[in-house]
C-alpha atoms as a PDB file:
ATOM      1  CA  UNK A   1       0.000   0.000   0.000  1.00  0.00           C
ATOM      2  CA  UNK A   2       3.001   2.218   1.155  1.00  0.00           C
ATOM      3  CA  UNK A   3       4.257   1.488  -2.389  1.00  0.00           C
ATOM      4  CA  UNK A   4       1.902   2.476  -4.391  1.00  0.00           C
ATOM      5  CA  UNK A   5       0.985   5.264  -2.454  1.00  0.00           C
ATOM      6  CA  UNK A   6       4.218   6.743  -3.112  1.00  0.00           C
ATOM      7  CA  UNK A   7       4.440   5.738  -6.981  1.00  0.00           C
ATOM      8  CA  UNK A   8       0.975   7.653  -7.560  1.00  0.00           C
ATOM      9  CA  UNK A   9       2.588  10.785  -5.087  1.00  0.00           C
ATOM     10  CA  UNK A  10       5.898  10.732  -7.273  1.00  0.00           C
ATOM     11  CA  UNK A  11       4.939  13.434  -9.750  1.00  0.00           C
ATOM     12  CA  UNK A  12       3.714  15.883  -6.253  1.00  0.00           C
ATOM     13  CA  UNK A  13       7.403  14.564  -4.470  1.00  0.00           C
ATOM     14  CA  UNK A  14       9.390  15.579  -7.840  1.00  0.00           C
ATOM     15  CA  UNK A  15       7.882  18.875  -8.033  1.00  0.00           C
ATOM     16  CA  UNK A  16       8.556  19.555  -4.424  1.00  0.00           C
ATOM     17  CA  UNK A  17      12.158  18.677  -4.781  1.00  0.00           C
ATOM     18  CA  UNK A  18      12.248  20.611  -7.930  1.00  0.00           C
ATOM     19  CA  UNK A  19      10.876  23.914  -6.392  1.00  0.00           C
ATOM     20  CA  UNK A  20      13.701  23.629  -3.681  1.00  0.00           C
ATOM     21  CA  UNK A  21      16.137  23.308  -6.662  1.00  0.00           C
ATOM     22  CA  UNK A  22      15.310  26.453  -8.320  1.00  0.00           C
ATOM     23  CA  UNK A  23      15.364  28.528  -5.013  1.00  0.00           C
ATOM     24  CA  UNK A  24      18.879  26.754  -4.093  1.00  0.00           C
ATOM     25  CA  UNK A  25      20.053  27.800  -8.080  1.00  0.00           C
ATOM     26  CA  UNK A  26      19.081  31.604  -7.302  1.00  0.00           C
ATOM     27  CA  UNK A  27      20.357  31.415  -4.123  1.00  0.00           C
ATOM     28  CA  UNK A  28      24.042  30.584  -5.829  1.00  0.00           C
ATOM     29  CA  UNK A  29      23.388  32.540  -9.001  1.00  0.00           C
ATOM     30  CA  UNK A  30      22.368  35.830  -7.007  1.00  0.00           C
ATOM     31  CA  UNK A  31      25.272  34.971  -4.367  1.00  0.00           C
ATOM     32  CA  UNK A  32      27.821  35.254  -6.839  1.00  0.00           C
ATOM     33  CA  UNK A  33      26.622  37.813  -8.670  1.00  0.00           C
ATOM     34  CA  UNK A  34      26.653  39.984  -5.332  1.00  0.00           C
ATOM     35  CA  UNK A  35      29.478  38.687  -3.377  1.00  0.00           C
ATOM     36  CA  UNK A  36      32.104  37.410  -5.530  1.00  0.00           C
ATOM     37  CA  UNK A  37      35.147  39.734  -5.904  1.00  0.00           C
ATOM     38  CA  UNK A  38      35.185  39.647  -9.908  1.00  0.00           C
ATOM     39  CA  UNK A  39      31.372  40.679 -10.084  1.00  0.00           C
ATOM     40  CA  UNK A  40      30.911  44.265 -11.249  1.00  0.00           C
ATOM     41  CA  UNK A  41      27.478  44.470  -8.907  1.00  0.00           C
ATOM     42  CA  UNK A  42      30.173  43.867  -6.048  1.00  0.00           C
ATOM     43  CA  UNK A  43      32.318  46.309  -7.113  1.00  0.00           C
ATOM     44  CA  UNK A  44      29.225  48.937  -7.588  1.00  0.00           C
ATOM     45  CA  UNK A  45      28.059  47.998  -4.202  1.00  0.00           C
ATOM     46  CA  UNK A  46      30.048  48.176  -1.317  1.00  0.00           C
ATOM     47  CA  UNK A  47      27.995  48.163   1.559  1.00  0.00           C
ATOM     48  CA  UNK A  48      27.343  45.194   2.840  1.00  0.00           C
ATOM     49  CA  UNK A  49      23.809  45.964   4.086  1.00  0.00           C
ATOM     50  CA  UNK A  50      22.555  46.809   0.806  1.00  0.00           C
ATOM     51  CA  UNK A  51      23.713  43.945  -0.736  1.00  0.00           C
ATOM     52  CA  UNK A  52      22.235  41.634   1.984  1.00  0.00           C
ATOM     53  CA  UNK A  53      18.898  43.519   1.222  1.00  0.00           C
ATOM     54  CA  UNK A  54      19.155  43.297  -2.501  1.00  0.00           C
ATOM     55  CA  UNK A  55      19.900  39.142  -1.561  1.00  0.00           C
ATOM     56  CA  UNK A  56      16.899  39.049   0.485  1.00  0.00           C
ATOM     57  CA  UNK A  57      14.802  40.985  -2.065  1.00  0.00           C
ATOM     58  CA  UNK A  58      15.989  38.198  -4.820  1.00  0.00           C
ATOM     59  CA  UNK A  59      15.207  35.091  -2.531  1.00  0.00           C
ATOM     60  CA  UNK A  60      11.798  36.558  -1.585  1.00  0.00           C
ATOM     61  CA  UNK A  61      10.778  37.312  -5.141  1.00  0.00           C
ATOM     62  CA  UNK A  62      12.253  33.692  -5.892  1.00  0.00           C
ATOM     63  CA  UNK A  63      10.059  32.362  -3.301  1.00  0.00           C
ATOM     64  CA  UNK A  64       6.762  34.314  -4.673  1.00  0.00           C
ATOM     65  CA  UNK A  65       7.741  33.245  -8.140  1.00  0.00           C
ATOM     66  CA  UNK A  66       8.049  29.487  -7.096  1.00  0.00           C
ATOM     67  CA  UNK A  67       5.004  29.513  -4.910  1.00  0.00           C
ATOM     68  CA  UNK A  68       2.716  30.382  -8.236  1.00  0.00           C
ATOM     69  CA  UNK A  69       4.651  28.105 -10.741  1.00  0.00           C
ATOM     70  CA  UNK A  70       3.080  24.811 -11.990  1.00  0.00           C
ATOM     71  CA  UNK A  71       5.519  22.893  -9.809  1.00  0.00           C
ATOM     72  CA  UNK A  72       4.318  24.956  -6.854  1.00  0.00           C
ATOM     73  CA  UNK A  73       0.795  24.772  -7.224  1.00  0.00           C
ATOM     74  CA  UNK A  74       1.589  21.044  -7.594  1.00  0.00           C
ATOM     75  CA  UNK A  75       3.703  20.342  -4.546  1.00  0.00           C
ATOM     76  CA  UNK A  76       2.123  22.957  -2.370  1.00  0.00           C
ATOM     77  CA  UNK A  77       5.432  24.586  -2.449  1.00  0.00           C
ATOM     78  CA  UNK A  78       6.810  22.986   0.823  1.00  0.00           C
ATOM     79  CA  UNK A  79      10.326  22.583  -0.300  1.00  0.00           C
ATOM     80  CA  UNK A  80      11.242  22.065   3.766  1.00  0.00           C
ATOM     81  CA  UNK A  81      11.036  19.454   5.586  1.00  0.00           C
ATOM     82  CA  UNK A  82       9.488  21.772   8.511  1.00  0.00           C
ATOM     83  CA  UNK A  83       6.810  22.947   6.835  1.00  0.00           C
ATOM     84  CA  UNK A  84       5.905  19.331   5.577  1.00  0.00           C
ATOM     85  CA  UNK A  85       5.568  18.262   8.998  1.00  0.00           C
ATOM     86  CA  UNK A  86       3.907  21.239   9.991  1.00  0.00           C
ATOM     87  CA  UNK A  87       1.126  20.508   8.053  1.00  0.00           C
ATOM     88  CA  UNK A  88       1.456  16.704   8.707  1.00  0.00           C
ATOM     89  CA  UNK A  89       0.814  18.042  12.658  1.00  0.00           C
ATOM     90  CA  UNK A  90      -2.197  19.813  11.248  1.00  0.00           C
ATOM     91  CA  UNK A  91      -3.862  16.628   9.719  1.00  0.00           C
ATOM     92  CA  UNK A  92      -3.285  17.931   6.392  1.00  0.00           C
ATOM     93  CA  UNK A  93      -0.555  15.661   4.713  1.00  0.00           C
ATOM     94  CA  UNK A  94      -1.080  12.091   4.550  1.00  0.00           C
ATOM     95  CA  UNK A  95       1.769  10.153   6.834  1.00  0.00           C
ATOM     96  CA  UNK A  96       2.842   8.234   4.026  1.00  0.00           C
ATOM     97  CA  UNK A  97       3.488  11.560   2.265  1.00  0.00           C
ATOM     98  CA  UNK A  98       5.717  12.705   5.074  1.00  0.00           C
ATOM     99  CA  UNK A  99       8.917  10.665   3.816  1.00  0.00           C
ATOM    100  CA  UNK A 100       8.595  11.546  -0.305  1.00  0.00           C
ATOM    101  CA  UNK A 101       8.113  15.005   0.116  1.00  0.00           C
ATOM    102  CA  UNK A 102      11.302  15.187   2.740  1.00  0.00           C
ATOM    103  CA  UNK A 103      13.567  13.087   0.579  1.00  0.00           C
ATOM    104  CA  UNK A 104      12.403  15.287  -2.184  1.00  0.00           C
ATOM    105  CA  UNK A 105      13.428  17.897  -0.685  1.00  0.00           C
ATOM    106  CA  UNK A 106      17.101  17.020   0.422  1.00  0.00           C
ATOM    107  CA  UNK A 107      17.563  16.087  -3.123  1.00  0.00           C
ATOM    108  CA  UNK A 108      16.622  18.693  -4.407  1.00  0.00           C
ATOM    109  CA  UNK A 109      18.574  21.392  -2.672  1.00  0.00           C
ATOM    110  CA  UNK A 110      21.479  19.121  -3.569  1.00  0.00           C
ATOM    111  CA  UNK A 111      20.842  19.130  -6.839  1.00  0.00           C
ATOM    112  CA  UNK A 112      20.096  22.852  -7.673  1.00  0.00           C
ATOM    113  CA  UNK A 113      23.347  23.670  -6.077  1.00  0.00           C
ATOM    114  CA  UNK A 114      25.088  20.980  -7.980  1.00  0.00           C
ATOM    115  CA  UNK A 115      24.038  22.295 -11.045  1.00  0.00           C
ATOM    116  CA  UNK A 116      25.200  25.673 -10.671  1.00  0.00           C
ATOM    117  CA  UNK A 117      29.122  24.112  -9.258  1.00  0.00           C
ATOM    118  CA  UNK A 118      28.775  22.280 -12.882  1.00  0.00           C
ATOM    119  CA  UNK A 119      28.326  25.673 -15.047  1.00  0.00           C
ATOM    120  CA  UNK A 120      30.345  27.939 -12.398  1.00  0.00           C
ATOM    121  CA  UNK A 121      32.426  25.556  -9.969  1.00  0.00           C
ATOM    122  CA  UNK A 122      35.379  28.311  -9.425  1.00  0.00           C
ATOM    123  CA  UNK A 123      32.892  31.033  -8.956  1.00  0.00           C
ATOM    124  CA  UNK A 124      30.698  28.994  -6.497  1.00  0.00           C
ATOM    125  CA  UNK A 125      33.477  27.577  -4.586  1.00  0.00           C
ATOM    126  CA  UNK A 126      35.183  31.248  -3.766  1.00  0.00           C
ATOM    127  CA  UNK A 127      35.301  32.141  -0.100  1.00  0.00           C
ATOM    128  CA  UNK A 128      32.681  34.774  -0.512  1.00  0.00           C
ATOM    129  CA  UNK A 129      30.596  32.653  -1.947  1.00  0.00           C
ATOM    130  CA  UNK A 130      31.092  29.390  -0.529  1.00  0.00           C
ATOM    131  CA  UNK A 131      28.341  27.125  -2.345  1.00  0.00           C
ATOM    132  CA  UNK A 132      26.058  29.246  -0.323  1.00  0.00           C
ATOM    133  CA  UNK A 133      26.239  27.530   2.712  1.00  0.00           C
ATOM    134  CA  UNK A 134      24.646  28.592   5.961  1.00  0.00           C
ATOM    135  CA  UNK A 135      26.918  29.099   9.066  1.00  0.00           C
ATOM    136  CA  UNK A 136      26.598  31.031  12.805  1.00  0.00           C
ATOM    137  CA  UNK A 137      28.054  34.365  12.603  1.00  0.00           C
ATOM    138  CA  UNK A 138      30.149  35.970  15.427  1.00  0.00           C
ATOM    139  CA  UNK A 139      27.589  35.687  18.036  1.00  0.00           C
ATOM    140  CA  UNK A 140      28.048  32.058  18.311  1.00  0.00           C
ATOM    141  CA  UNK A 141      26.476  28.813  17.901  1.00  0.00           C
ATOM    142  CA  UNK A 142      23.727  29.897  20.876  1.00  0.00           C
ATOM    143  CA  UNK A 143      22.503  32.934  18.989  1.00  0.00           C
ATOM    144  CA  UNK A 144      22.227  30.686  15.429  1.00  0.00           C
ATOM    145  CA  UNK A 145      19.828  28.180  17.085  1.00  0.00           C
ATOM    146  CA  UNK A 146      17.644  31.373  18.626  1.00  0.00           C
ATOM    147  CA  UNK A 147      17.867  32.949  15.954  1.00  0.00           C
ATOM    148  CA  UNK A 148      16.765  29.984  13.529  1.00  0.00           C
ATOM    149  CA  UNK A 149      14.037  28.825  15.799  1.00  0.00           C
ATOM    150  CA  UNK A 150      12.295  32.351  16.111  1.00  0.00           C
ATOM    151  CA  UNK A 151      12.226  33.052  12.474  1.00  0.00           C
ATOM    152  CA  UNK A 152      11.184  29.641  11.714  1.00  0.00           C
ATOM    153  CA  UNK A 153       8.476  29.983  14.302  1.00  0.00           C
ATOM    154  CA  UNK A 154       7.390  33.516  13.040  1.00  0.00           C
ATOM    155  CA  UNK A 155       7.173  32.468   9.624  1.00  0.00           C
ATOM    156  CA  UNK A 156       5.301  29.060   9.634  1.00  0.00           C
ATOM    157  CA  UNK A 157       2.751  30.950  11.946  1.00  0.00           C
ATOM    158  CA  UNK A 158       1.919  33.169   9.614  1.00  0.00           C
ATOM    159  CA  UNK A 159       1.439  30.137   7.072  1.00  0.00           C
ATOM    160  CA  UNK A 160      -0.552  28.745   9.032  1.00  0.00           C
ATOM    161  CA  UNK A 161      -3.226  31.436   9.711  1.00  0.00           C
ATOM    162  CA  UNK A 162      -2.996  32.499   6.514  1.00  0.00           C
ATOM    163  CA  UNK A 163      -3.832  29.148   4.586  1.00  0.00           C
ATOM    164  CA  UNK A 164      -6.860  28.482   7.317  1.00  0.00           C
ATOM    165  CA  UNK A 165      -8.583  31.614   6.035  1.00  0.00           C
ATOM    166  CA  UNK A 166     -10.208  32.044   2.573  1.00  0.00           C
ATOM    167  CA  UNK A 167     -10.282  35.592   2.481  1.00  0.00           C
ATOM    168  CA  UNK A 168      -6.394  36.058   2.767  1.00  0.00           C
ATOM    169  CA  UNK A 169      -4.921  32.857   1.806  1.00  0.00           C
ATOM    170  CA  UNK A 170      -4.151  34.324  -2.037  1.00  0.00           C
ATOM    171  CA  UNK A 171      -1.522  36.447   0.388  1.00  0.00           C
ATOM    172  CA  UNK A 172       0.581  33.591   1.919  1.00  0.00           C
ATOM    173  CA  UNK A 173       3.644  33.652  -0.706  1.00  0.00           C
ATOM    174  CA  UNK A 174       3.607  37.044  -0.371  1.00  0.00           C
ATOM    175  CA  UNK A 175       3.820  37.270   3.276  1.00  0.00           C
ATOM    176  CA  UNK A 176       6.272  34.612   3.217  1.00  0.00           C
ATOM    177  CA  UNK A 177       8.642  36.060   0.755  1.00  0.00           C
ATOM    178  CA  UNK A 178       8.110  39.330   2.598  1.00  0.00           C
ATOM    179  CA  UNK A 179       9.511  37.600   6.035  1.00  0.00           C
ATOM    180  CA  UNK A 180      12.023  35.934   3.882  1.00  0.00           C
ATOM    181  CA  UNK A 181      13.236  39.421   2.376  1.00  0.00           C
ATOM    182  CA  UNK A 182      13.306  40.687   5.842  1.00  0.00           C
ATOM    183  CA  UNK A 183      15.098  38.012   7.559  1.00  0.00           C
ATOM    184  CA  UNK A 184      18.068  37.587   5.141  1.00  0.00           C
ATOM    185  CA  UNK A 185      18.682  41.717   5.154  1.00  0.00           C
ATOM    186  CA  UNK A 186      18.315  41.793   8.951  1.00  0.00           C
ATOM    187  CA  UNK A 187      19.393  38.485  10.400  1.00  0.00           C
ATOM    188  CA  UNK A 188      21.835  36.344   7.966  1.00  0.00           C
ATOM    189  CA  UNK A 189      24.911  37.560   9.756  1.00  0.00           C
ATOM    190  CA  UNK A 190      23.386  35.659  12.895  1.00  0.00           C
ATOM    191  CA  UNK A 191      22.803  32.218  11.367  1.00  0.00           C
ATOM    192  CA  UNK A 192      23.378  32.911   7.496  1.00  0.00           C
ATOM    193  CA  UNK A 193      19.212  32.896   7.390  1.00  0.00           C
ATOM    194  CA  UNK A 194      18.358  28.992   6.532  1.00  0.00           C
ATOM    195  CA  UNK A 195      15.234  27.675   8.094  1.00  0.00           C
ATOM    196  CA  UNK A 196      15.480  24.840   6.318  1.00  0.00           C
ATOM    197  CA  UNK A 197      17.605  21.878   6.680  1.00  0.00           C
ATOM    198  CA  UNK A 198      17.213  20.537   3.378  1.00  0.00           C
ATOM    199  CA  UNK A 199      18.586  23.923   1.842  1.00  0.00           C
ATOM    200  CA  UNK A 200      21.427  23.781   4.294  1.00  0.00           C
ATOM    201  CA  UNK A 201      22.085  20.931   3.645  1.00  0.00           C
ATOM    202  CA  UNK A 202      22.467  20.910  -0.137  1.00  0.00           C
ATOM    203  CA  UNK A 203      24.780  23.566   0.177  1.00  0.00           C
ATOM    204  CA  UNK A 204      27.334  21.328   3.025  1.00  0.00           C
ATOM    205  CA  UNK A 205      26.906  18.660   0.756  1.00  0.00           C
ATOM    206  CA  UNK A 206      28.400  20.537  -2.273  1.00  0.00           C
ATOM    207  CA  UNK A 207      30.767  22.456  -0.107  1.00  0.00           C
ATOM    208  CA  UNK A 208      31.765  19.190   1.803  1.00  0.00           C
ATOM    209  CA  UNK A 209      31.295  21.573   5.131  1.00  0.00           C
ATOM    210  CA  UNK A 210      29.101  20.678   7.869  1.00  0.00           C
ATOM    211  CA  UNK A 211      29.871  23.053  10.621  1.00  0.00           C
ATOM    212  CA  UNK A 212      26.779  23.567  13.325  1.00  0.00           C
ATOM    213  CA  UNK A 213      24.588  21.463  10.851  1.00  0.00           C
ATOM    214  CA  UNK A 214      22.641  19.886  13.613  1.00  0.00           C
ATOM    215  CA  UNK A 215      21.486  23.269  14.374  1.00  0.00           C
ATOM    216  CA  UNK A 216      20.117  23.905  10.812  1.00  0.00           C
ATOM    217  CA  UNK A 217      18.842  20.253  11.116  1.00  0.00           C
ATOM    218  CA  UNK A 218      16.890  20.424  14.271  1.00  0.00           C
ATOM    219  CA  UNK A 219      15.599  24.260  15.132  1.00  0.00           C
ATOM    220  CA  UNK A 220      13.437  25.204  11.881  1.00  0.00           C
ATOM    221  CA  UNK A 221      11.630  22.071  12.409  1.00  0.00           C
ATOM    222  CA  UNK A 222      11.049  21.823  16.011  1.00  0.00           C
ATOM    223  CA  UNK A 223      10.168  25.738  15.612  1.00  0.00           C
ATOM    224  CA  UNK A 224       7.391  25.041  12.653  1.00  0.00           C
ATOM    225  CA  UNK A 225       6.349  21.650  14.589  1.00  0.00           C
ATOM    226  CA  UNK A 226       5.708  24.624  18.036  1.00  0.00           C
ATOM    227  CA  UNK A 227       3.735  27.277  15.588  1.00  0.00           C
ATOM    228  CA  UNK A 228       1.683  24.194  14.393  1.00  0.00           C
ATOM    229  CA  UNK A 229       0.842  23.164  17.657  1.00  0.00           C
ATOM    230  CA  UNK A 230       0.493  26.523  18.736  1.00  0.00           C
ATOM    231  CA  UNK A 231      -2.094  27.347  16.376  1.00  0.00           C
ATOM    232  CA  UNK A 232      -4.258  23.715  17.172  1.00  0.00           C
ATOM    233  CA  UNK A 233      -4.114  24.989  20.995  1.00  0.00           C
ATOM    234  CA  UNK A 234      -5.438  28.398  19.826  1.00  0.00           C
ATOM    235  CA  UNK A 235      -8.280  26.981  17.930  1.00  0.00           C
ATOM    236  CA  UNK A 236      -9.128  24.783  20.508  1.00  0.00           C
ATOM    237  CA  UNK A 237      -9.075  27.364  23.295  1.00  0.00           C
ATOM    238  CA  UNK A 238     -11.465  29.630  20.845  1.00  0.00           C
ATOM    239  CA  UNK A 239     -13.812  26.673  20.822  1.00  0.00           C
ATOM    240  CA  UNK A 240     -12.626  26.635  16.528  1.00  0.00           C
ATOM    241  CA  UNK A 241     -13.148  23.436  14.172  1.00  0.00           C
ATOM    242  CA  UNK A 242      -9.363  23.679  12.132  1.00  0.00           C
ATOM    243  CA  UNK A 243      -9.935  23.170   8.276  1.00  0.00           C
ATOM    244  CA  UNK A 244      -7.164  24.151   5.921  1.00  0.00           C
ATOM    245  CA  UNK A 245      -4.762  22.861   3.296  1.00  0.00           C
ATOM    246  CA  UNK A 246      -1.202  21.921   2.847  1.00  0.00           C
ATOM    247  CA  UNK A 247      -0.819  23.907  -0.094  1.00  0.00           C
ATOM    248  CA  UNK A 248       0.763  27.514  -0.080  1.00  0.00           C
ATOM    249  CA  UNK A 249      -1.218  28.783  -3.169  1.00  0.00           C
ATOM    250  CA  UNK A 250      -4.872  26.992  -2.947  1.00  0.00           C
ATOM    251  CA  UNK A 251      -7.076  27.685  -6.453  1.00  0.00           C
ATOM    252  CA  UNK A 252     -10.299  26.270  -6.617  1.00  0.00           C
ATOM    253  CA  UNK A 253      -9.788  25.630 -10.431  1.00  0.00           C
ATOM    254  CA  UNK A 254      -6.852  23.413  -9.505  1.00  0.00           C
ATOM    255  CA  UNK A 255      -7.170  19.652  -8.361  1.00  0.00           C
ATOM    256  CA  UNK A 256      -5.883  19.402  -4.744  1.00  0.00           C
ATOM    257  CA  UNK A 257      -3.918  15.849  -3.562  1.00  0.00           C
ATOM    258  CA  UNK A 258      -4.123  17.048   0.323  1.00  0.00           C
ATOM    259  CA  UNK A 259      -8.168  17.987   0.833  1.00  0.00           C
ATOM    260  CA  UNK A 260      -9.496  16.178  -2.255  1.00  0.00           C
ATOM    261  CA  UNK A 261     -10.292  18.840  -4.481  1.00  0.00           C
ATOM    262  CA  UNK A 262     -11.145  17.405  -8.416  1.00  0.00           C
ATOM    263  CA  UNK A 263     -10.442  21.232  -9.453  1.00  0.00           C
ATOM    264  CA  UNK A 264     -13.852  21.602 -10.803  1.00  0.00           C
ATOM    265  CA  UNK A 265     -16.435  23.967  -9.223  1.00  0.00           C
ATOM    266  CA  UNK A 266     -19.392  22.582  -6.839  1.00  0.00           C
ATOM    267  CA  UNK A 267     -22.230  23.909  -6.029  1.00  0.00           C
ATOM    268  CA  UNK A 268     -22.734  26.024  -3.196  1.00  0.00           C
ATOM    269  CA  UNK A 269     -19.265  26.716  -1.242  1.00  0.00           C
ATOM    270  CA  UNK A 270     -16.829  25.241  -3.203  1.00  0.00           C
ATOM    271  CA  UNK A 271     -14.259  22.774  -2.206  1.00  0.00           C
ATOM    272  CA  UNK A 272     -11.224  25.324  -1.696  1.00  0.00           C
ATOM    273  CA  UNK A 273     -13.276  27.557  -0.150  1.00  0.00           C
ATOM    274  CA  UNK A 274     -14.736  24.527   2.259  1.00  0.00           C
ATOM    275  CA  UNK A 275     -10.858  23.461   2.833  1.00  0.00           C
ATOM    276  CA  UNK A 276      -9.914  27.334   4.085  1.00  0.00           C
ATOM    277  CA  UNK A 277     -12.472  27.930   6.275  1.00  0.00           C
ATOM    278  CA  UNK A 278     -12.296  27.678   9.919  1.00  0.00           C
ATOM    279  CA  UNK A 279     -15.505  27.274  11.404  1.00  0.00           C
ATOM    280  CA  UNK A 280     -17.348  27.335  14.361  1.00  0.00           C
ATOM    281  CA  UNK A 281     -17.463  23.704  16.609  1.00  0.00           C
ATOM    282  CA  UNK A 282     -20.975  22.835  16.297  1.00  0.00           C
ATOM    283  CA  UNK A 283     -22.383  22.311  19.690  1.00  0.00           C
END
């Protein structure tokens, strides 16, 4: 059962691994094209600050852009292991989902790196660059893991509100590349601003560096597994019946693999708009 389960999944696990691969290729494009010492951008820009801004700006566009393409809409645009079992937590992935997507996931950030070492290995591999991998800063190892867990809890909070309502759900890769913009320009000299193990890790892999990598590994999930739980507590203390969906970009015209949806209109509330709302608890 476990087998075929994941055969007929395949095509949502690819995509999932896919979207990480084309945030990790930005990621190392944009990185080099900012940071490395032969770049003429670095040259024009020599503060520091503004160039972690313009990096954040890039990887929260990249996010938004990702979020709405077909392999987004697919996946549900999880492309981290966190937010996978964030939603899992939730009731709205399937547990035999839970492994595909995560393996996914780790192969793809792997991948999207290792495709931009095979077209610029030099450029990728220079100090300043350094395949793009995530590290603590001078505060230490301590502040990382704070650091890491609060932004991972901030952000898959907001997800999670966000995709329960039906009004503002349209608004959750916005908000998302928003906190993403905001955390890389104001916090990446803390922890280098991963969240995600699986896009740490494709960068160690590449860069054969694994310094603090249990940090990366453990905080941004435990932190999205504590806003899930979080929000169930809320909604139970409120007396609220949770629906929702385990995609970041929910269309009603769009079949949906996590709350059923065929894609085609009902009558009535429709089936996206029945999977967003969070109701009363009948008495």
């Amino acid at each position: 059962m476990a087998g075929r389960n994941a055969m007929r999944r395949l095509p949502e696990y690819l995509a999932d691994g896919l979207g990480l691969a084309v945030f990790m290729i930005s990621a190392c494009v944009f990185a080099i094209l900012l940071e490395h010492p032969g770049s003429p951008v670095r040259h024009a820009l020599p503060s520091a600050t503004l160039r972690r801004a313009l990096m954040g700006l890039a990887m929260g566009a990249t996010l938004v852009a990702n979020v709405m393409a077909p392999w987004g809409r697919r996946s549900g645009a999880h492309w981290n292991p966190g937010v996978t079992l964030a939603f899992w937590r939730l009731g709205h992935v399937r547990t035999p989902d839970v492994a595909g997507y995560i393996l996914a996931q780790f192969a793809g950030g792997v991948a999207g790196v290792a495709l931009v070492a095979a077209f610029a290995a030099r450029a990728l591999a220079d100090p300043n660059v350094r395949y793009v991998v995530t590290q603590p800063g001078r505060a230490g190892l301590a502040a990382a893991l704070v650091a890491e867990f609060l932004m991972a809890f901030v952000m898959m909070s907001a997800v999670v509100r966000l995709t329960a309502s039906e009004r503002r759900a349209a608004l959750t890769p916005w908000v998302a590349g928003a906190l993403l913009a905001l955390f890389i320009a104001v916090e990446a000299p803390v922890s280098g601003t991963s969240l995600n193990p699986a896009r740490t890790f494709g960068s160690a892999f590449l860069a054969s560096d694994w310094t603090a990598f249990p940090v990366y590994l453990v905080a941004p999930p435990l932190a999205m597994l504590a806003a899930a739980e979080a929000w169930r507590l809320e909604c139970r203390a409120l007396g609220a019946r949770m629906r929702g969906c385990a995609k970041l970009l929910h269309r009603d015209a769009e079949p949906c693999h996590f709350c059923g949806q065929t894609g085609r209109e009902r009558s009535g509330t429709s089936a996206g708009a029945a999977a967003f709302t969070v109701g009363r608890r009948s008495n």
